[in-house]
N, C-alpha and C. Protein backbone atom coordinates (compact mmCIF):
# COMPACT_ATOMS: atom_id res chain seq x y z
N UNK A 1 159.66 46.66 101.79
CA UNK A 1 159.08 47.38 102.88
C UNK A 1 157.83 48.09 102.37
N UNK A 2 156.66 47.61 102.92
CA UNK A 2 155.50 48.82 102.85
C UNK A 2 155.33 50.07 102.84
N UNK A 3 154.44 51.02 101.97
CA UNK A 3 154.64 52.11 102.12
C UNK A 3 153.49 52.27 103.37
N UNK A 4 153.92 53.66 104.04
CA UNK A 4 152.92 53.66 105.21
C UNK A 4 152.00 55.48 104.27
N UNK A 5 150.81 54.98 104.30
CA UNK A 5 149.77 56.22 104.09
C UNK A 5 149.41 57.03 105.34
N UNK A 6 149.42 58.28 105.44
CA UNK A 6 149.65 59.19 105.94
C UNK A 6 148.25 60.38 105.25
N UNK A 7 147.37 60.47 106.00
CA UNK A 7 145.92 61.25 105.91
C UNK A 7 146.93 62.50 105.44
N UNK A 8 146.00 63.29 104.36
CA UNK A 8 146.31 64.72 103.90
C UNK A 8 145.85 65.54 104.89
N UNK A 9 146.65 66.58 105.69
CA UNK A 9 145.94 67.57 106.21
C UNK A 9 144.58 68.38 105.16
N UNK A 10 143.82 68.55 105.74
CA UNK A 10 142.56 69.63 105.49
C UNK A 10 141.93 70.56 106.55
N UNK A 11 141.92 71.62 105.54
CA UNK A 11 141.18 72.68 106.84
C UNK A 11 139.65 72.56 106.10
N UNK A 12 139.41 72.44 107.51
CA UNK A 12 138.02 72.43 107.57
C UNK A 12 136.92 73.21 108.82
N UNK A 13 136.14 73.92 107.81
CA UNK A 13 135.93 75.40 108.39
C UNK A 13 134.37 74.94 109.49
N UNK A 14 134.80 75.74 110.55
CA UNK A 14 133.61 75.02 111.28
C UNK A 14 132.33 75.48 111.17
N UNK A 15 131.40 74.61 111.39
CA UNK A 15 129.83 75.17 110.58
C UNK A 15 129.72 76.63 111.29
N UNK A 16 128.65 77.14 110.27
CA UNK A 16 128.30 78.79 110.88
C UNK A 16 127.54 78.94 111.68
N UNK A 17 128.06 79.52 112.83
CA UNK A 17 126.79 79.73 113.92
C UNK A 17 127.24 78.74 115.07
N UNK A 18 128.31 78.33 114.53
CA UNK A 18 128.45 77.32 115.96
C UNK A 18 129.65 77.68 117.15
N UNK A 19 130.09 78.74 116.86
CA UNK A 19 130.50 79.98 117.78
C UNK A 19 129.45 80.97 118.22
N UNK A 20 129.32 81.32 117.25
CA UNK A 20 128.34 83.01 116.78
C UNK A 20 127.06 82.08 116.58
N UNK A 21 126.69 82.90 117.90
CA UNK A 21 124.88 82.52 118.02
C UNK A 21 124.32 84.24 117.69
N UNK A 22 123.23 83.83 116.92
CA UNK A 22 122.26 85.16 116.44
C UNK A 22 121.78 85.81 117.73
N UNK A 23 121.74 86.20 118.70
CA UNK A 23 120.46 86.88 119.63
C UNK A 23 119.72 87.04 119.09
N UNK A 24 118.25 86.42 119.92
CA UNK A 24 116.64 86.90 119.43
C UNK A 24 116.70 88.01 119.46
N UNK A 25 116.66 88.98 118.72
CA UNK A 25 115.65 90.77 118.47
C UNK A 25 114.75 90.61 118.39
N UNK A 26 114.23 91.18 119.46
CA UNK A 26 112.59 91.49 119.56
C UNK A 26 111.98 91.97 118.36
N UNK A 27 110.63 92.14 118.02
CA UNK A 27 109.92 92.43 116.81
C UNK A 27 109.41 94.13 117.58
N UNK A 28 109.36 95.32 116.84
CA UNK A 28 109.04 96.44 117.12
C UNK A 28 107.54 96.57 116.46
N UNK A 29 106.46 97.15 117.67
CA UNK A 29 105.23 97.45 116.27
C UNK A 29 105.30 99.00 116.87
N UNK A 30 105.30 99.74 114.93
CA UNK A 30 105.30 100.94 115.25
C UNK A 30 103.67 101.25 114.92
N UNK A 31 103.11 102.56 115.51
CA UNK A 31 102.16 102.93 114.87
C UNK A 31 102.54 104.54 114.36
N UNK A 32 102.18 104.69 112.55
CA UNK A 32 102.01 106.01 112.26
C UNK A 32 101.19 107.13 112.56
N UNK A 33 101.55 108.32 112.05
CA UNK A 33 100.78 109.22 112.00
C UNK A 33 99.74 109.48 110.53
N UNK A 34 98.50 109.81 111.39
CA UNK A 34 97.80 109.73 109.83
C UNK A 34 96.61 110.67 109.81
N UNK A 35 95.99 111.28 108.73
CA UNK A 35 95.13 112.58 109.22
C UNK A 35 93.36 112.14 109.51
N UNK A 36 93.61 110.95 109.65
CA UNK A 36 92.08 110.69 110.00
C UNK A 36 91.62 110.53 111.81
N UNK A 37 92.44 110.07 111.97
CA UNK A 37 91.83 109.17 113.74
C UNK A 37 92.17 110.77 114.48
N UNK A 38 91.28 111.05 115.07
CA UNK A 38 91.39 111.95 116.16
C UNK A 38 92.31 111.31 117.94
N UNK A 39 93.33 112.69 117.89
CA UNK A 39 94.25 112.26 118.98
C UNK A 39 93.78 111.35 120.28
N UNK A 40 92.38 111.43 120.75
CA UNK A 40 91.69 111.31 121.68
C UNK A 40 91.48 109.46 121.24
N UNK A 41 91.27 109.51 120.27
CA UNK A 41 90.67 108.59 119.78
C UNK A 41 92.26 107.28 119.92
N UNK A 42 92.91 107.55 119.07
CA UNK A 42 94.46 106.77 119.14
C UNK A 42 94.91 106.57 120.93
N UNK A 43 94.37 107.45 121.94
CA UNK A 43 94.74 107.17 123.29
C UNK A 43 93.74 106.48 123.79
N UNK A 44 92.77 106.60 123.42
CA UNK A 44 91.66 105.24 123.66
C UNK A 44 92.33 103.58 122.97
N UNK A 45 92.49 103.62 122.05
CA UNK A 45 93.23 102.65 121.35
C UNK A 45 94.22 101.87 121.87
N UNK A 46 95.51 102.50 122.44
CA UNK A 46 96.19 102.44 122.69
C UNK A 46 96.47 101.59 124.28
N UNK A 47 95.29 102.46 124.96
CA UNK A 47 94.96 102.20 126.61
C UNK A 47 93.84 100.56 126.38
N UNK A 48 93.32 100.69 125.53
CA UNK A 48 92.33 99.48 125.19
C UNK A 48 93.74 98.13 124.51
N UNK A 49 94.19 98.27 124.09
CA UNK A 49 94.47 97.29 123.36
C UNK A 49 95.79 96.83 124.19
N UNK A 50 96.69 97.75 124.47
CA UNK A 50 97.51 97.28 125.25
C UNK A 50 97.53 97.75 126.84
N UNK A 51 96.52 98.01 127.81
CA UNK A 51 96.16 98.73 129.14
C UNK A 51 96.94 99.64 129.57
N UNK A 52 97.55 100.66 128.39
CA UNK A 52 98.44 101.53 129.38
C UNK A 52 97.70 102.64 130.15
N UNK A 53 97.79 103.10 131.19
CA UNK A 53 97.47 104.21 131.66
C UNK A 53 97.04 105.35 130.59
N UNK A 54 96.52 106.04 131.04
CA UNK A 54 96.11 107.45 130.19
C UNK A 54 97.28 108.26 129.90
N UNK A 55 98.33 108.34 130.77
CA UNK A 55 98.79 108.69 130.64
C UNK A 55 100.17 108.49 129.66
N UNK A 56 100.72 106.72 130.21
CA UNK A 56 101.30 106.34 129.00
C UNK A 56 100.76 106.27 127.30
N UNK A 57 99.39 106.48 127.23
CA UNK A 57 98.73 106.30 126.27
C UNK A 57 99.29 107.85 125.38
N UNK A 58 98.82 108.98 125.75
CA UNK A 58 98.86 109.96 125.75
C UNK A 58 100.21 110.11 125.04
N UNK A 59 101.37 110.31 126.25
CA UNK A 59 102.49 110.05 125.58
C UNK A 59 102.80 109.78 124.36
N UNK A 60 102.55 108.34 124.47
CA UNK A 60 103.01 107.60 122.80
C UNK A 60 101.72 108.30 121.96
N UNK A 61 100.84 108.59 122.08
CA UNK A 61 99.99 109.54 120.86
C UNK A 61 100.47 110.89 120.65
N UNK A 62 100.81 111.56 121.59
CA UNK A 62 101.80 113.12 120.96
C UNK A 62 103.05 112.20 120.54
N UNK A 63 103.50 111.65 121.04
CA UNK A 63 104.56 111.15 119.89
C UNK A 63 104.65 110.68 118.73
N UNK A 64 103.46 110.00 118.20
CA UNK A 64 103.25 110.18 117.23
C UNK A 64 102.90 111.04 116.34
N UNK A 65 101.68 112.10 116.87
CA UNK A 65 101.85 113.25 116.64
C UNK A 65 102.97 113.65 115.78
N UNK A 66 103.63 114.16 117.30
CA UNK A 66 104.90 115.39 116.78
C UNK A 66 105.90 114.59 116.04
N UNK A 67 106.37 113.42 115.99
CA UNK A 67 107.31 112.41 115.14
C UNK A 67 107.03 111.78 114.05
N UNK A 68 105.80 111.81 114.26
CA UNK A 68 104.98 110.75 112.88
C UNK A 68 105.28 108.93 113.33
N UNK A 69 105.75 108.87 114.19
CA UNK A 69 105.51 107.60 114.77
C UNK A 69 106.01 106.99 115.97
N UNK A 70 105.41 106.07 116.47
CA UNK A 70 105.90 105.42 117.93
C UNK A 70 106.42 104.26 118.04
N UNK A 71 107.01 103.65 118.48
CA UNK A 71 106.93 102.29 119.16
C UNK A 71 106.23 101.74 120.07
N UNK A 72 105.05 101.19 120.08
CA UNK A 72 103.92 100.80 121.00
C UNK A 72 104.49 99.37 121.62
N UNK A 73 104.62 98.58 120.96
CA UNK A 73 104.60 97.39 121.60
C UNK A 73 106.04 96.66 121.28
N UNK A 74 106.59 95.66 121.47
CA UNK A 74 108.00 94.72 121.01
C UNK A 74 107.72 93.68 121.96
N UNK A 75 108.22 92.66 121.08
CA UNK A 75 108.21 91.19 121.66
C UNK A 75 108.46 90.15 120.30
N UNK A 76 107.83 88.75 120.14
CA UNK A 76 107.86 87.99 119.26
C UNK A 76 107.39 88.81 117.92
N UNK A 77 107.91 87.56 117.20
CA UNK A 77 107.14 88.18 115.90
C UNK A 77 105.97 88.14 115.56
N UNK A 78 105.29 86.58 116.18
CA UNK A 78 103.73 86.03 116.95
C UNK A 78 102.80 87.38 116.99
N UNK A 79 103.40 87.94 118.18
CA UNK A 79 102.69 88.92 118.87
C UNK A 79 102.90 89.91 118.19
N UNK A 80 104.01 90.35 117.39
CA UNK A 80 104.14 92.03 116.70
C UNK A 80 102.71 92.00 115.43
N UNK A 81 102.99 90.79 115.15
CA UNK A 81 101.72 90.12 113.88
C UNK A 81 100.33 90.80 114.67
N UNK A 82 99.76 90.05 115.79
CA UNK A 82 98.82 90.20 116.37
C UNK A 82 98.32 91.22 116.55
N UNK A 83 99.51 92.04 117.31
CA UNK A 83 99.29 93.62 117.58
C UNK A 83 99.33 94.65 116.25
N UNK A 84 99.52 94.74 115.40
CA UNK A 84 99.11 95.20 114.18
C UNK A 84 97.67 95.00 113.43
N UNK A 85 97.71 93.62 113.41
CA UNK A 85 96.35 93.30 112.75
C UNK A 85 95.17 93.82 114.23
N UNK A 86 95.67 93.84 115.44
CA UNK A 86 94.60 94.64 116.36
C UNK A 86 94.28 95.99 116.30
N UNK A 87 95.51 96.81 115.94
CA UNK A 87 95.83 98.15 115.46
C UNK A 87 94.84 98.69 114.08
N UNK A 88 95.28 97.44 113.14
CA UNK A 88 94.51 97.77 112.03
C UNK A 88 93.18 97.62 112.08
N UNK A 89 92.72 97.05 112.73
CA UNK A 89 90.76 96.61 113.21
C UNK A 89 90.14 97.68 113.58
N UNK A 90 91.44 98.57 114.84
CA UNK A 90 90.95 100.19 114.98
C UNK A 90 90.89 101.00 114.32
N UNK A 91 91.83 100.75 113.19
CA UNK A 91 91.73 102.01 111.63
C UNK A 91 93.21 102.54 111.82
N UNK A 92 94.17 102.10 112.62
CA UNK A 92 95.25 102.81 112.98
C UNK A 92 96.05 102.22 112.09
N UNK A 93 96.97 102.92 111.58
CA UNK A 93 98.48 102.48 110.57
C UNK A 93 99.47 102.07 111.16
N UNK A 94 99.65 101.39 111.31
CA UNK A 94 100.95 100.06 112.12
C UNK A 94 101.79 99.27 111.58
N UNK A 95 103.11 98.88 111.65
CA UNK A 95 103.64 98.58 111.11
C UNK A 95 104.87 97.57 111.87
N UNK A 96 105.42 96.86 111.42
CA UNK A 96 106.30 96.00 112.48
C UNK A 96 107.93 95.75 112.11
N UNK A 97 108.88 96.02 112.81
CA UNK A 97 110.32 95.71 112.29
C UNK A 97 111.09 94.67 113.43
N UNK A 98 111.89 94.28 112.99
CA UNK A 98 113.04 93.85 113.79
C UNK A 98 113.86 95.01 114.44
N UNK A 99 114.17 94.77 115.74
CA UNK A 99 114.99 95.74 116.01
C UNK A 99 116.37 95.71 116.49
């Protein structure tokens, strides 16, 4: 009589990520506080580069101010790139994270 073969059980672990998907996080660009640019000047900046109102402008410049920094813009990483190196053209200190 033949022997009959019979497959070994194995565990086998399922690839990573194929449950657990990452969510995109937006890219954060912060801008610092720094003792050169006059306040007036950073709300010009701010209203120019990304069109906020004077008033949203304002805002995020005393917040930087009084905090030493803001969150101006979030989106791709594309664009956090962009908006920094636009930041930096004005003389402003900017910086970009994941959030």
């Amino acid at each position: 009589m033949p022997a009959t073969l019979t497959p070994a059980e194995v565990e086998v672990e399922a690839p990573r990520g194929a449950e657990e998907r990452e969510v995109d996080r937006p890219w954060i660009v912060v801008v610092w506080n720094d003792p050169i640019n006059l306040m007036s000047y950073v709300t010009l900046v701010l209203q120019k580069l990304f069109g906020y109102d004077k008033a949203k402008a304002t805002r995020l410049m005393l917040q930087v101010h009084h905090e030493g920094k803001a969150a101006v813009s979030s989106g791709t990483r594309e664009k956090a790139e962009y908006d920094v190196a636009r930041l930096h053209a004005h003389g402003l200190w900017a910086t970009m994270r994941q959030d």
